[in-house]
PDB file of N, CA and C in Angstrom:
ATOM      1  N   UNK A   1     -51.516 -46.897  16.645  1.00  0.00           N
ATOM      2  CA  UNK A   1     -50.338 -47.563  17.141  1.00  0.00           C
ATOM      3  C   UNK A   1     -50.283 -47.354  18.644  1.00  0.00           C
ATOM      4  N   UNK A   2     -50.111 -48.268  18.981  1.00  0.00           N
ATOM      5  CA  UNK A   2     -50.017 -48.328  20.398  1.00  0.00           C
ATOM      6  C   UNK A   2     -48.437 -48.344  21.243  1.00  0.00           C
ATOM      7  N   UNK A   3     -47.997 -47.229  21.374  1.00  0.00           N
ATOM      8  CA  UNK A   3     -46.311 -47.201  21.419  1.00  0.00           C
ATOM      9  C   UNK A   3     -45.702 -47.033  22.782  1.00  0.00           C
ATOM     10  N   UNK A   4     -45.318 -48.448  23.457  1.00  0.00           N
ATOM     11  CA  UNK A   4     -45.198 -48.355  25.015  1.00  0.00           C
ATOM     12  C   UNK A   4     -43.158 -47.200  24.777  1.00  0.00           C
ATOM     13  N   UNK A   5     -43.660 -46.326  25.473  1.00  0.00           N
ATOM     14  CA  UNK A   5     -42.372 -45.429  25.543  1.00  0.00           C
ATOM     15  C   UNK A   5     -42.138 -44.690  26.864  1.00  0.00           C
ATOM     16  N   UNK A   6     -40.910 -44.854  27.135  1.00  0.00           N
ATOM     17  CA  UNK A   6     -40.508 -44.225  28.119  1.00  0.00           C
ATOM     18  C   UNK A   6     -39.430 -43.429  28.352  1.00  0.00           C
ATOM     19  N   UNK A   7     -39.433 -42.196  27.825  1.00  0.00           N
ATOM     20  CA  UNK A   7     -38.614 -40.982  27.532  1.00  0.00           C
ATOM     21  C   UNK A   7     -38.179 -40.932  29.078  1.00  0.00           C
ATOM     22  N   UNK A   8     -36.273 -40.714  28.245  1.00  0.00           N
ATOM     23  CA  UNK A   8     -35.715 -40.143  29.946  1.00  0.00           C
ATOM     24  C   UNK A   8     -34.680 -39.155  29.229  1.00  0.00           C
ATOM     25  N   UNK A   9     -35.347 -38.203  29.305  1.00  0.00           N
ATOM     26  CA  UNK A   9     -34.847 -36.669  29.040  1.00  0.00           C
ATOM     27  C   UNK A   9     -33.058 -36.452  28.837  1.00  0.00           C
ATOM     28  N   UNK A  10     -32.627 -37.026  30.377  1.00  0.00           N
ATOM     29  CA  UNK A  10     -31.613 -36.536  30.569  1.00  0.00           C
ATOM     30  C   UNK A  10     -30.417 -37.104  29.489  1.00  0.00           C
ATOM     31  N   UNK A  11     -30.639 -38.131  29.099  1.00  0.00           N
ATOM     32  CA  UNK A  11     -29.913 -38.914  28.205  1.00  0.00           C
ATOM     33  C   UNK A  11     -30.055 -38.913  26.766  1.00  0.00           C
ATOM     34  N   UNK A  12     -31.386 -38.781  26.346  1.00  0.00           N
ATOM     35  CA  UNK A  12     -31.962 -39.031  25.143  1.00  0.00           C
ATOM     36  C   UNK A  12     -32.341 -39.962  24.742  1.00  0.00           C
ATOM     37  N   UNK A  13     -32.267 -40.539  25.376  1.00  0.00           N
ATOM     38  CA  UNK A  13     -32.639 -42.786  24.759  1.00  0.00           C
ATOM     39  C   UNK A  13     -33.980 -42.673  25.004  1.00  0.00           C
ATOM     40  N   UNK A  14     -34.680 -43.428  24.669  1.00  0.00           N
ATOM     41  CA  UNK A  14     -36.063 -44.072  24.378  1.00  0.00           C
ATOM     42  C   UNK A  14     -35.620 -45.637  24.893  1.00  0.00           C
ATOM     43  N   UNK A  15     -37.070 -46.456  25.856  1.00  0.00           N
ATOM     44  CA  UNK A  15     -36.836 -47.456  26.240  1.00  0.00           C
ATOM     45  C   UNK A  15     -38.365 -47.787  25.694  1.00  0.00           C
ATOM     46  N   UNK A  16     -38.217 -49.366  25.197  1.00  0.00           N
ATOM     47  CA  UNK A  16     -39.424 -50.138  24.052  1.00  0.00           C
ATOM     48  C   UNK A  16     -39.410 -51.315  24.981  1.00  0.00           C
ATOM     49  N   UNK A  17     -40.894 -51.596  25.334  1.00  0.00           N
ATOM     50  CA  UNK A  17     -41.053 -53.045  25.813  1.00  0.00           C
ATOM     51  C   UNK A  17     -40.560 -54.046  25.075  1.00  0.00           C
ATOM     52  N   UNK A  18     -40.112 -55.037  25.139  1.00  0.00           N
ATOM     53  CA  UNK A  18     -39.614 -56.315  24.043  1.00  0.00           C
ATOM     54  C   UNK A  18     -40.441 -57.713  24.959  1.00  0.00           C
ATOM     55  N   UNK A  19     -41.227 -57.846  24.035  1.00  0.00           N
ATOM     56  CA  UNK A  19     -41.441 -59.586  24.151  1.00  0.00           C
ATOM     57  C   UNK A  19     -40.358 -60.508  23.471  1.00  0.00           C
ATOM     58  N   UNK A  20     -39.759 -61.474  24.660  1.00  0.00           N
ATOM     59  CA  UNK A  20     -38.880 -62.563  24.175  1.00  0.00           C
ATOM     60  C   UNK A  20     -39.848 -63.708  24.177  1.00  0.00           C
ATOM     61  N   UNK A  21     -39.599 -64.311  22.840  1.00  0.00           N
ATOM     62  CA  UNK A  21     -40.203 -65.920  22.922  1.00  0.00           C
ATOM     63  C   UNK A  21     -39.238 -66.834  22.338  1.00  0.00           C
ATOM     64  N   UNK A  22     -39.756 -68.370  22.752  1.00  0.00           N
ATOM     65  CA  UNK A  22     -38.864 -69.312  22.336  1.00  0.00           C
ATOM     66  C   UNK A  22     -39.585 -70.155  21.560  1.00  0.00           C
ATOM     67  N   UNK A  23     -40.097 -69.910  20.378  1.00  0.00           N
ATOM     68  CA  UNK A  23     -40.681 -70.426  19.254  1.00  0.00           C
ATOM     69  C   UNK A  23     -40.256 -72.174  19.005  1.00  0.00           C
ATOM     70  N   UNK A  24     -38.738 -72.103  18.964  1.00  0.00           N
ATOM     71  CA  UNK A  24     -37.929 -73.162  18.961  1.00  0.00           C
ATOM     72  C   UNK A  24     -37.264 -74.255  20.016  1.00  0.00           C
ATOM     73  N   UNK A  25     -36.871 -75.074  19.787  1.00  0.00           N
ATOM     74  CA  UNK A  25     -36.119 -74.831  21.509  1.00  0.00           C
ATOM     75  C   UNK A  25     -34.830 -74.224  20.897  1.00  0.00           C
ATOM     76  N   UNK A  26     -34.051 -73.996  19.533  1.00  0.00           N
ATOM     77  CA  UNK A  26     -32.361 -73.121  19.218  1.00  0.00           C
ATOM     78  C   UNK A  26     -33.497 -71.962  18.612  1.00  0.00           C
ATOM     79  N   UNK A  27     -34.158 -71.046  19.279  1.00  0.00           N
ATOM     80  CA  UNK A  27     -34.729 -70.025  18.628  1.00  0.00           C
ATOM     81  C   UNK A  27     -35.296 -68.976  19.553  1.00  0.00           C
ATOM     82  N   UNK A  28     -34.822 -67.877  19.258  1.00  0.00           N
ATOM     83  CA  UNK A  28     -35.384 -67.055  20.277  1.00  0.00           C
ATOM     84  C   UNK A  28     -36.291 -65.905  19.201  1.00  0.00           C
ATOM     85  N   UNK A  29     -37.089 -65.119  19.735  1.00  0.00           N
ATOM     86  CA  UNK A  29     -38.058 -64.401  18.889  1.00  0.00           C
ATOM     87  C   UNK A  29     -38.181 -63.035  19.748  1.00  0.00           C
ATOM     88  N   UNK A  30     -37.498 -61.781  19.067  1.00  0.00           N
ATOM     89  CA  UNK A  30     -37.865 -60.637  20.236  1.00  0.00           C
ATOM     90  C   UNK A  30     -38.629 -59.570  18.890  1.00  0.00           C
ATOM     91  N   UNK A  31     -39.814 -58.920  19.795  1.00  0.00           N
ATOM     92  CA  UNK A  31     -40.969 -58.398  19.499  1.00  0.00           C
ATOM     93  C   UNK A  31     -40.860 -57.222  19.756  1.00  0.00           C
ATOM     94  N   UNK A  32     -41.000 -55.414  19.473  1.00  0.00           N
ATOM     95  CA  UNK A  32     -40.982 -54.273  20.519  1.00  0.00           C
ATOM     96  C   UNK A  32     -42.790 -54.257  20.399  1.00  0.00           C
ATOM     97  N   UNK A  33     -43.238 -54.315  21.907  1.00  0.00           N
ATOM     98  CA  UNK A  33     -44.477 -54.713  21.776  1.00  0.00           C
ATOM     99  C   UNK A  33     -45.131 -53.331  21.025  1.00  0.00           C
ATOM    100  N   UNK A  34     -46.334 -53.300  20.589  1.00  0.00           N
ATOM    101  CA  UNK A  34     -47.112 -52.536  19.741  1.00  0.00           C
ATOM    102  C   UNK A  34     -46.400 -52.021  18.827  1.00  0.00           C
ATOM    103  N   UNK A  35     -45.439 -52.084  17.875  1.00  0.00           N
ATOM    104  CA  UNK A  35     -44.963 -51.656  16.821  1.00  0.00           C
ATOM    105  C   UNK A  35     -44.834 -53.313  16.130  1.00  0.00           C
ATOM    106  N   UNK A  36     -46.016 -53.149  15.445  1.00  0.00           N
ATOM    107  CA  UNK A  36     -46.217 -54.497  14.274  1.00  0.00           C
ATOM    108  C   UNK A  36     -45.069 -54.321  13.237  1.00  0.00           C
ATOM    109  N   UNK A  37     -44.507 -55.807  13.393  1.00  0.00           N
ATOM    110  CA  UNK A  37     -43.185 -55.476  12.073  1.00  0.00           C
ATOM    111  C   UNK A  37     -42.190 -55.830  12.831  1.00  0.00           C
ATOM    112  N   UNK A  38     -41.963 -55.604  14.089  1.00  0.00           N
ATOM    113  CA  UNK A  38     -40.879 -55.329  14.397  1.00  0.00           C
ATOM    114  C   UNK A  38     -40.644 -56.227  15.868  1.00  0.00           C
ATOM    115  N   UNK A  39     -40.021 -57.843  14.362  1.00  0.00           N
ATOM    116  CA  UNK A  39     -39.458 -58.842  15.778  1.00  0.00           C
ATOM    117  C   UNK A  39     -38.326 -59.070  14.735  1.00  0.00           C
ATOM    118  N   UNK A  40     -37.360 -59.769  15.181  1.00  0.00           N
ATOM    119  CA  UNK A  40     -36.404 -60.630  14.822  1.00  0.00           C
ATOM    120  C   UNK A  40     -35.996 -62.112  15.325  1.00  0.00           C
ATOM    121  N   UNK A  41     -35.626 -62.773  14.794  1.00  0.00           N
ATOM    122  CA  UNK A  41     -35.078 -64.093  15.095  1.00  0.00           C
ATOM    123  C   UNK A  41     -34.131 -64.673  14.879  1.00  0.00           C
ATOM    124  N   UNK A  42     -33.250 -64.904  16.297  1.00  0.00           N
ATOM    125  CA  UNK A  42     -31.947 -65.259  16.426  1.00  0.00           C
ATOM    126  C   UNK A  42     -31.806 -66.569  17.475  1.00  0.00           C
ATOM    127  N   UNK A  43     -30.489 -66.499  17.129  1.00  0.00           N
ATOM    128  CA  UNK A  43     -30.227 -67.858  18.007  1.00  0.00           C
ATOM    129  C   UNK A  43     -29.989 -67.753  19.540  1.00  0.00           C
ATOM    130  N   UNK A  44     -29.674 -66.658  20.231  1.00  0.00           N
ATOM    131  CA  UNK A  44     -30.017 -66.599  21.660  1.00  0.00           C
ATOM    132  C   UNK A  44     -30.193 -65.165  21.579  1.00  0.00           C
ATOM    133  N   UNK A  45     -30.872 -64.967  23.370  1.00  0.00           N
ATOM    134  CA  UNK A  45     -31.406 -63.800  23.330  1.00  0.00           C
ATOM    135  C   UNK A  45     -30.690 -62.631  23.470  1.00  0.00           C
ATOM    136  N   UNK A  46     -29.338 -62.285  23.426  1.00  0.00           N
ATOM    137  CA  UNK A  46     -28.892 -61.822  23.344  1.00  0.00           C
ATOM    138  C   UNK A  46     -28.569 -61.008  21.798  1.00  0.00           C
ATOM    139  N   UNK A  47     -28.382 -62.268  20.974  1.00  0.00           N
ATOM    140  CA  UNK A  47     -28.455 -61.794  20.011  1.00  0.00           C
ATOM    141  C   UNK A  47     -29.589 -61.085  19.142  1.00  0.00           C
ATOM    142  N   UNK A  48     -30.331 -61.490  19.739  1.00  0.00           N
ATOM    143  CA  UNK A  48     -32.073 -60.961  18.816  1.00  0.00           C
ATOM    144  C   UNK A  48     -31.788 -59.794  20.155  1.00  0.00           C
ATOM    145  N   UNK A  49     -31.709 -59.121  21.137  1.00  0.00           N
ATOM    146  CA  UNK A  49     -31.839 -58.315  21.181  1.00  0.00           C
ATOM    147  C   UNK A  49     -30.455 -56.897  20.385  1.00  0.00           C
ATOM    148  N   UNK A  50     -29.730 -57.525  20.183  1.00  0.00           N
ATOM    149  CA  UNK A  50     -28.538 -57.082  19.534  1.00  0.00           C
ATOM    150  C   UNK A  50     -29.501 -57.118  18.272  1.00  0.00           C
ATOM    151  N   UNK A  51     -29.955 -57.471  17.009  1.00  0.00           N
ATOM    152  CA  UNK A  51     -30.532 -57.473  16.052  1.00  0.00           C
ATOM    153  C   UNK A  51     -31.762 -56.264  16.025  1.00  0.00           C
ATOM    154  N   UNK A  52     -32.793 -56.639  16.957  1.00  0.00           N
ATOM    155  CA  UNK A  52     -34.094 -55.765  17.350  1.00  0.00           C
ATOM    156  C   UNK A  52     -33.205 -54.196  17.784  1.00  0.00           C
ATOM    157  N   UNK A  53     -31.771 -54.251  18.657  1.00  0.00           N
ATOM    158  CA  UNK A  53     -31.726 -52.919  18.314  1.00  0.00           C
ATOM    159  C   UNK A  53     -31.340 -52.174  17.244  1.00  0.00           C
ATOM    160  N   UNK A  54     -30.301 -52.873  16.268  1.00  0.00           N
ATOM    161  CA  UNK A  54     -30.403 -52.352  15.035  1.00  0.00           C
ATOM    162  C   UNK A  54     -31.249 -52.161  14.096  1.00  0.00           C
ATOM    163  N   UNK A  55     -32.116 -52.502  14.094  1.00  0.00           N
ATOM    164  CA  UNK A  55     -33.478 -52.506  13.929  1.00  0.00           C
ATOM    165  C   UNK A  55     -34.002 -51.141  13.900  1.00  0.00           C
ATOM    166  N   UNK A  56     -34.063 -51.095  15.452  1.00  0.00           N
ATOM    167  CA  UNK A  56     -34.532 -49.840  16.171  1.00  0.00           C
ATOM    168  C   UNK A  56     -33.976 -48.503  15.441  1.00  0.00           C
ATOM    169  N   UNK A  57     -32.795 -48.723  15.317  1.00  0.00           N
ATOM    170  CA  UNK A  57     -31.646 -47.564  15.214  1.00  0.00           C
ATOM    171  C   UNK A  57     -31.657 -47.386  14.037  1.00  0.00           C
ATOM    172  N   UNK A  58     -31.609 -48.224  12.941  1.00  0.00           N
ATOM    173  CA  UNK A  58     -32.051 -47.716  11.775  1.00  0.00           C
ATOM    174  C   UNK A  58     -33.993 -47.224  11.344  1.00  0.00           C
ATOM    175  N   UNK A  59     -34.612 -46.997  11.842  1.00  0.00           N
ATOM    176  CA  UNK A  59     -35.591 -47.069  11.875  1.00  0.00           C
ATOM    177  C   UNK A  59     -35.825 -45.606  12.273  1.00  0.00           C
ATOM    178  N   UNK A  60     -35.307 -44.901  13.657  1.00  0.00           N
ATOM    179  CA  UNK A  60     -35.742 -44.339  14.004  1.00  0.00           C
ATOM    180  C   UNK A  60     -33.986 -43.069  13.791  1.00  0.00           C
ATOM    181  N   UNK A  61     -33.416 -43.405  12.542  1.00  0.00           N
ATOM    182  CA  UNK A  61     -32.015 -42.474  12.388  1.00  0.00           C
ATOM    183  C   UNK A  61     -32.021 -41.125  12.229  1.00  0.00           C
ATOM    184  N   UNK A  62     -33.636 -40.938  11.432  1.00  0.00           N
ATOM    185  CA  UNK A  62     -33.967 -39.410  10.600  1.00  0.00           C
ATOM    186  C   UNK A  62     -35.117 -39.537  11.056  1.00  0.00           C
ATOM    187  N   UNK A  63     -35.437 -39.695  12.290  1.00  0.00           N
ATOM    188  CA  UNK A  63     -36.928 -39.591  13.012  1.00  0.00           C
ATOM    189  C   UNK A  63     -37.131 -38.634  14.049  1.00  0.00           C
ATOM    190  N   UNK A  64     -38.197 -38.115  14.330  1.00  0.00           N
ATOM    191  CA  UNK A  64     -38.378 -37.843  15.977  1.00  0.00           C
ATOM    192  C   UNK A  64     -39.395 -38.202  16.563  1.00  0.00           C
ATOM    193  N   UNK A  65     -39.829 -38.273  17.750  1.00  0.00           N
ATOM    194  CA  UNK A  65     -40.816 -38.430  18.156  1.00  0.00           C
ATOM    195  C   UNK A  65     -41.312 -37.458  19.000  1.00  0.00           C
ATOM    196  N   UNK A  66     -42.462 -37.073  18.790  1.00  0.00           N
ATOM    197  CA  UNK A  66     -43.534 -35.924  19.402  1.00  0.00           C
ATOM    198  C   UNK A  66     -44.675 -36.333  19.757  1.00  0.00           C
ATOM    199  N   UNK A  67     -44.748 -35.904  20.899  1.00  0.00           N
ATOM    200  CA  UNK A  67     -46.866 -36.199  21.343  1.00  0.00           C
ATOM    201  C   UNK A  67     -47.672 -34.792  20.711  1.00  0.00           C
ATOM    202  N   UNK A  68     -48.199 -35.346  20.351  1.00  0.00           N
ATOM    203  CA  UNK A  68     -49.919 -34.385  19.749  1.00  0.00           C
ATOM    204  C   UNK A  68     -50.858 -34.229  20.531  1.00  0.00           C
ATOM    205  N   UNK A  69     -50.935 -33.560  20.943  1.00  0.00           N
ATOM    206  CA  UNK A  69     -52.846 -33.077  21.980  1.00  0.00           C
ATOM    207  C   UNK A  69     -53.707 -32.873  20.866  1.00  0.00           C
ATOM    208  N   UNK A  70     -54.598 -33.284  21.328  1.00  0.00           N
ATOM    209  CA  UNK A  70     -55.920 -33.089  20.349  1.00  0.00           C
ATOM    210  C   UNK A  70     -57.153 -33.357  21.230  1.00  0.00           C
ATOM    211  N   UNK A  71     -57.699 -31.495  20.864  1.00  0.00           N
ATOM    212  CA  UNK A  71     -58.959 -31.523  22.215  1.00  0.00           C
ATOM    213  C   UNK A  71     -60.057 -32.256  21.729  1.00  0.00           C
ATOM    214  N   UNK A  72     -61.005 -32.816  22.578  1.00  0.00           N
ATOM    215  CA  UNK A  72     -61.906 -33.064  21.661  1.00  0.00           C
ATOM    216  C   UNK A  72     -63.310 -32.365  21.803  1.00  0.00           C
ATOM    217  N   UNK A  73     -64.224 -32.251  20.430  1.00  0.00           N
ATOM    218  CA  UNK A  73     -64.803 -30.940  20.577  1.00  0.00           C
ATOM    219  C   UNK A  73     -66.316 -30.941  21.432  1.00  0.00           C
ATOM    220  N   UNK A  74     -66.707 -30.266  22.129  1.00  0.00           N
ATOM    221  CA  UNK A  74     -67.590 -30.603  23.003  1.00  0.00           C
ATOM    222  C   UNK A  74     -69.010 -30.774  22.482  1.00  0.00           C
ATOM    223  N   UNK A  75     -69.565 -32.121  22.642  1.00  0.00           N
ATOM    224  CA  UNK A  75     -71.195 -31.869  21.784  1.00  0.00           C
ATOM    225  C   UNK A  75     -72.414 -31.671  22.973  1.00  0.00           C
ATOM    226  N   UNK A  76     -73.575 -30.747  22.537  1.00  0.00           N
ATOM    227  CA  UNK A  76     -74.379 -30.593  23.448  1.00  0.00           C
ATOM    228  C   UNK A  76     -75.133 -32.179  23.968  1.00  0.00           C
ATOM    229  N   UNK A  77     -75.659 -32.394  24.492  1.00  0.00           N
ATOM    230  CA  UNK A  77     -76.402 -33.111  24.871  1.00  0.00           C
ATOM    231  C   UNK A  77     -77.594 -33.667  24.478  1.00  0.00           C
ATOM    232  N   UNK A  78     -77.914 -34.930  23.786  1.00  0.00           N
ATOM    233  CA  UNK A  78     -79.350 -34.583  23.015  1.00  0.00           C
ATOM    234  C   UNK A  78     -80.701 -34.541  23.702  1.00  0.00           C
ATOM    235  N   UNK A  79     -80.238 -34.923  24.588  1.00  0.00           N
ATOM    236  CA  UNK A  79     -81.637 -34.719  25.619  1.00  0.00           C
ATOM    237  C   UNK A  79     -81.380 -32.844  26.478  1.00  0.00           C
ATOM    238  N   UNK A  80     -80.549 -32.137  26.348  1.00  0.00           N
ATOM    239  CA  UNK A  80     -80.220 -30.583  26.440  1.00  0.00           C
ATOM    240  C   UNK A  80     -81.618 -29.978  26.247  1.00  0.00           C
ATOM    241  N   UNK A  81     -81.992 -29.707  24.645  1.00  0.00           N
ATOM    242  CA  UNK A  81     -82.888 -29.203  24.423  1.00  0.00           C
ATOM    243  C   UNK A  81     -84.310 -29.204  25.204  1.00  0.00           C
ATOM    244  N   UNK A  82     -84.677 -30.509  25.243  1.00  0.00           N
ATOM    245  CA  UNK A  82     -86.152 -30.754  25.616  1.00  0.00           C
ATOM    246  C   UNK A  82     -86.203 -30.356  26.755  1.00  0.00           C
ATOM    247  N   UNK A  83     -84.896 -30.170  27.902  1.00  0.00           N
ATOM    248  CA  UNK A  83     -84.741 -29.992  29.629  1.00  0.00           C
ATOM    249  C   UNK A  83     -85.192 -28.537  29.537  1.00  0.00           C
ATOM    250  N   UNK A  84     -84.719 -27.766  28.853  1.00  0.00           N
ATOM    251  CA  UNK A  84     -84.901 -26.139  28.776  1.00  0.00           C
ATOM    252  C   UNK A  84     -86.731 -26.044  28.467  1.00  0.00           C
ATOM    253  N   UNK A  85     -87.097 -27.166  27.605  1.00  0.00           N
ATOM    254  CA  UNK A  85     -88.640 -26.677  27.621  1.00  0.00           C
ATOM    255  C   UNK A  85     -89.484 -26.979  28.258  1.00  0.00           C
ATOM    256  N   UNK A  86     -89.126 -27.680  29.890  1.00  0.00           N
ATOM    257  CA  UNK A  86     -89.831 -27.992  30.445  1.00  0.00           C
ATOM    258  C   UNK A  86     -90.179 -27.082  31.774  1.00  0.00           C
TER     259      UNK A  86
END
């Protein structure tokens, strides 16, 4: 998952890219980009973003979000060996 986020500490909110489109010409379409699943479609953009955040908010009610490090493990070199026997 590719999850555009932008933590601002002081508040606690989380901010999600949104693609708006106009599928229709009475149709608006909002997207939070890289979280597949998750557009809605309303009649102006106001409202699909009013929709996409409830969305959000139920989604993320009994959630948290954490970053994971994960080292990755170092492999020798396969040409390593043969350098030492020369």
């Amino acid at each position: 998952m590719n999850l555009q986020l932008i933590n601002s500490p002081s508040n606690g909110k989380y901010s999600y890219q949104v693609l708006i489109e106009y599928p229709h010409e009475k149709q608006v379409k909002a997207s939070v980009l890289g979280w597949e699943g998750y557009q809605v479609l309303a009649d102006s953009k106001e409202e699909a973003l009013a929709k996409l955040k409830e969305l959000l908010t139920n989604r993320l009610e009994n959630t948290e979000i954490v970053s994971l490090e994960v080292e990755i493990p170092k492999k020798e070199h396969p040409w390593l060996k043969f350098a030492a026997n020369v």
